[in-house]
N, C-alpha and C. Protein backbone atom coordinates (compact mmCIF):
# COMPACT_ATOMS: atom_id res chain seq x y z
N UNK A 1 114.13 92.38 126.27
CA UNK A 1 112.69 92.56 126.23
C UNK A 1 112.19 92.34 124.80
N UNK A 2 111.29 91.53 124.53
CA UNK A 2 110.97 91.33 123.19
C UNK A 2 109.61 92.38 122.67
N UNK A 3 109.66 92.78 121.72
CA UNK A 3 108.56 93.25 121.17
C UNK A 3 107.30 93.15 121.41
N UNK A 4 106.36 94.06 122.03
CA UNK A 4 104.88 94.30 121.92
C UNK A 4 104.21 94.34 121.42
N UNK A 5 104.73 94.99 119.85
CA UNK A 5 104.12 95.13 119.09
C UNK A 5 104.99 94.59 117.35
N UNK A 6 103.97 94.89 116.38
CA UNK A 6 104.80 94.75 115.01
C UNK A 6 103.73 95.53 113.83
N UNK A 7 104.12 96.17 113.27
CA UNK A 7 103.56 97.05 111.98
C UNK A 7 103.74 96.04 110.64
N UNK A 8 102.75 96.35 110.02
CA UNK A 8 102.77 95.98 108.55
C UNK A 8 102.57 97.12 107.76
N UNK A 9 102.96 97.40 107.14
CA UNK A 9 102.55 98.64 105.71
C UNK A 9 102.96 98.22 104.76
N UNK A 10 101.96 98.39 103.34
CA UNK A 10 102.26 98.00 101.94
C UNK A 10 101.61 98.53 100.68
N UNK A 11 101.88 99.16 100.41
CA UNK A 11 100.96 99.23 98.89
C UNK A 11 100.92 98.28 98.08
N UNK A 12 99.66 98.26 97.56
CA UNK A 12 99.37 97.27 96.93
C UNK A 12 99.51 97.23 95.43
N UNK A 13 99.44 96.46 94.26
CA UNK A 13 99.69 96.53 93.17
C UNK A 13 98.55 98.08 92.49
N UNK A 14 97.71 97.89 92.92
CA UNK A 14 96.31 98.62 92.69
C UNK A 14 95.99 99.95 93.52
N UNK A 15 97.36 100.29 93.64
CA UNK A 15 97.33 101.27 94.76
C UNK A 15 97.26 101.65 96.38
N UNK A 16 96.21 100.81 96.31
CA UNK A 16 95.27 100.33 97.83
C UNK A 16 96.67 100.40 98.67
N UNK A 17 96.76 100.94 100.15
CA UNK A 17 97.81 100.79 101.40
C UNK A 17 97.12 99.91 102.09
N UNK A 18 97.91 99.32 102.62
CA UNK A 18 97.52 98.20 104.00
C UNK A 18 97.60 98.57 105.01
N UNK A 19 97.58 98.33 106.22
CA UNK A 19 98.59 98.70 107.62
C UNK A 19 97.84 97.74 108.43
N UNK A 20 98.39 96.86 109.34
CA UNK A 20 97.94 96.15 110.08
C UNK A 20 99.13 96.14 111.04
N UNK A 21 98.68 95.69 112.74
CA UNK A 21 99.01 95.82 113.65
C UNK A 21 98.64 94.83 114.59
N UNK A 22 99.75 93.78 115.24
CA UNK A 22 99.50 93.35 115.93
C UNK A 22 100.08 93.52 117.50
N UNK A 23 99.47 93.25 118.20
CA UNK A 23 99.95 94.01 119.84
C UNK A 23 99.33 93.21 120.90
N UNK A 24 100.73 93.09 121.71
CA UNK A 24 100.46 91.87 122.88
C UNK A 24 99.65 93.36 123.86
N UNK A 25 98.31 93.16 124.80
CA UNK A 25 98.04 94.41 125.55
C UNK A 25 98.87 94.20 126.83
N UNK A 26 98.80 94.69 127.97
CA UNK A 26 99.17 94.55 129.46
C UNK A 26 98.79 93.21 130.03
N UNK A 27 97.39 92.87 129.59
CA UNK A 27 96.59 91.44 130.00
C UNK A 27 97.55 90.45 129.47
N UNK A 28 98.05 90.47 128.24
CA UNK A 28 98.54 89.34 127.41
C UNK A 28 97.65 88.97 126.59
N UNK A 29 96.79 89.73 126.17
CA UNK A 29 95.76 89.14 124.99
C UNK A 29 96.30 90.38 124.43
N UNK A 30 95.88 89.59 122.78
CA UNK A 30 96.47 90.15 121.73
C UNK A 30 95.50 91.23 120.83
N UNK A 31 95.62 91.98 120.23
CA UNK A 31 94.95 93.12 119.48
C UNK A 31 95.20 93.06 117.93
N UNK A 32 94.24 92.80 117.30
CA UNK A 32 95.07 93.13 115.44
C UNK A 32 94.04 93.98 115.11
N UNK A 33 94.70 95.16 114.87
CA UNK A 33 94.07 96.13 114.03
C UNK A 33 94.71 96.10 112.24
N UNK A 34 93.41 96.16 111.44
CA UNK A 34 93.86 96.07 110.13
C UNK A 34 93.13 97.25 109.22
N UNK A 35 93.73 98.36 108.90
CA UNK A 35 92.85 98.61 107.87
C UNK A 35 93.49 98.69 106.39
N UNK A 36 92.79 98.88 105.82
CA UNK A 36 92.97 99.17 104.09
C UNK A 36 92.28 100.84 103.43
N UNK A 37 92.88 101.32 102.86
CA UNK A 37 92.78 103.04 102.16
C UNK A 37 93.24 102.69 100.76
N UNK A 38 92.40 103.29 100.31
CA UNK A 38 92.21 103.72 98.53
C UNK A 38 93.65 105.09 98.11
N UNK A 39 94.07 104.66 97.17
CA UNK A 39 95.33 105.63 97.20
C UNK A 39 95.23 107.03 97.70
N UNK A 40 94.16 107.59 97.41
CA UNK A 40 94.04 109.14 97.98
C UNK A 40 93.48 109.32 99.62
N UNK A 41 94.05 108.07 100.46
CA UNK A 41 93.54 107.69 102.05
C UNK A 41 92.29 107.24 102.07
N UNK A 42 91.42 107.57 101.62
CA UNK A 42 89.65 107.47 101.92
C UNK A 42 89.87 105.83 102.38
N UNK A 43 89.12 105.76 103.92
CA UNK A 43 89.24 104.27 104.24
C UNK A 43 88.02 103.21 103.33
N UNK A 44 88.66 102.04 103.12
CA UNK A 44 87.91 100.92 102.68
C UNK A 44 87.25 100.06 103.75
N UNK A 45 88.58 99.94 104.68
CA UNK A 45 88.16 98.94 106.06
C UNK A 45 89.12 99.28 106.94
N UNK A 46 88.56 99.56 108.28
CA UNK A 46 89.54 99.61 109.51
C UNK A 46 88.35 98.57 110.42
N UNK A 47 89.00 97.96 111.41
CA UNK A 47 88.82 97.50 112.47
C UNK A 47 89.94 96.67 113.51
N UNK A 48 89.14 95.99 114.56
CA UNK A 48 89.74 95.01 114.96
C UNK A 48 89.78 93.45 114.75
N UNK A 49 90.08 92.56 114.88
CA UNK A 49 89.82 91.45 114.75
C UNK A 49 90.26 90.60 115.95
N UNK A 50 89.28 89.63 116.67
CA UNK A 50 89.28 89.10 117.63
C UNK A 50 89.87 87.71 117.90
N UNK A 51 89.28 87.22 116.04
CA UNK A 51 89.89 85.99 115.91
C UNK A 51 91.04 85.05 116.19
N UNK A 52 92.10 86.03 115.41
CA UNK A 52 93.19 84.89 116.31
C UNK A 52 93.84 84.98 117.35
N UNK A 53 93.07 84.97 118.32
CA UNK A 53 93.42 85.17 119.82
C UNK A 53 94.25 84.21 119.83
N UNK A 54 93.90 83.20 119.31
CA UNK A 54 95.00 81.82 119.96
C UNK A 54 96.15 81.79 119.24
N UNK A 55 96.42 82.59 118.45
CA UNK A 55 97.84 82.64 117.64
C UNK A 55 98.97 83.67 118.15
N UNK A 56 100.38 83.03 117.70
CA UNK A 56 100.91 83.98 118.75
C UNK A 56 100.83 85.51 117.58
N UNK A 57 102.09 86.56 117.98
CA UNK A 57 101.48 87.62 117.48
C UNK A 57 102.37 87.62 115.66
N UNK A 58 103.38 86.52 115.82
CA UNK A 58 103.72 86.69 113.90
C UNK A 58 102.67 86.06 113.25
N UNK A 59 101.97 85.40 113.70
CA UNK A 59 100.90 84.47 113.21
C UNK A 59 99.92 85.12 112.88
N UNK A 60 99.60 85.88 113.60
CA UNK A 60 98.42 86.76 113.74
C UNK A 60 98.77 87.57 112.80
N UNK A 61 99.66 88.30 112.87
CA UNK A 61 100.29 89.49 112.16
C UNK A 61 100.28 89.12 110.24
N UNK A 62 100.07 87.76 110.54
CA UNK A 62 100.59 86.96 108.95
C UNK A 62 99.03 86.85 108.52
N UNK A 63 98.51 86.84 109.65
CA UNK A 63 96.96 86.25 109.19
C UNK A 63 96.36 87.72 108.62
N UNK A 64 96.03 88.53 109.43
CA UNK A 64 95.94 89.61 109.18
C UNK A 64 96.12 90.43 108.31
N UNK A 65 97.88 90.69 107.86
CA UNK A 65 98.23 91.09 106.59
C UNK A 65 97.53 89.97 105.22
N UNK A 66 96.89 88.79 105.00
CA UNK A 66 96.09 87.65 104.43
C UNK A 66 95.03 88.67 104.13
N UNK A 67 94.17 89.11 105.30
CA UNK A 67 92.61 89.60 105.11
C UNK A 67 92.97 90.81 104.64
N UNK A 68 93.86 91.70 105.04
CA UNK A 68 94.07 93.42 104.41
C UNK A 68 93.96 93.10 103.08
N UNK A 69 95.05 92.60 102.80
CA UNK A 69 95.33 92.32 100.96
C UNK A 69 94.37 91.50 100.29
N UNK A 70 93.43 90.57 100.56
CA UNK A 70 92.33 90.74 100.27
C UNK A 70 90.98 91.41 99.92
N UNK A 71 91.32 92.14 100.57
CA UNK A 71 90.05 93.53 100.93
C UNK A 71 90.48 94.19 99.76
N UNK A 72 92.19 94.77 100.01
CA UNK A 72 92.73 95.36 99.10
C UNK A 72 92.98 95.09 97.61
N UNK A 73 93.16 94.01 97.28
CA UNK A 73 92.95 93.68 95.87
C UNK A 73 92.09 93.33 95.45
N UNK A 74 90.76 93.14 95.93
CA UNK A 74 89.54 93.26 95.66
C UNK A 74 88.92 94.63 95.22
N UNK A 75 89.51 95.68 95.50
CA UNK A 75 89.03 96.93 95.18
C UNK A 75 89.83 97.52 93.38
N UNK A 76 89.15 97.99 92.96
CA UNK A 76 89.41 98.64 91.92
C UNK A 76 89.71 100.18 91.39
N UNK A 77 91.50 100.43 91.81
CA UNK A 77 91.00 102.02 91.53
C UNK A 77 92.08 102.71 91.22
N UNK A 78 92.72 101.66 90.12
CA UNK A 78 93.43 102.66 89.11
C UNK A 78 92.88 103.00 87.90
């Protein structure tokens, strides 16, 4: 049985954590949840993203962890 799902977690140079999530549902459409937290948790960005539906889920998962760490090294807070 292959995997449903796959986690990302990372801190970032700047403190900032990542976590993104991608997940095949029951339907077979896919779910990426991504958010980003400031070292002491306080969220920056959580949501979903709809976009790469058409990718499979490492793709997605790759794309995704792309936009977190963006968000995330964009912030300033050491």
């Amino acid at each position: 049985m292959t995997e449903r799902h796959e986690v990302h977690k990372e801190t970032l140079s700047n403190g900032c954590k990542i976590q993104v999530k991608a997940e095949i549902l029951r339907d077979g459409s896919l779910e990426l949840l991504i958010g980003v937290y400031r070292p002491d948790g306080t969220v920056i960005f959580e949501g979903h993203d709809p976009r790469p539906h058409l990718l499979d889920m490492e793709a997605a998962l790759d794309w995704g962890i792309d936009i977190a760490k963006g968000i995330g090294n964009s912030q300033r807070t050491l």
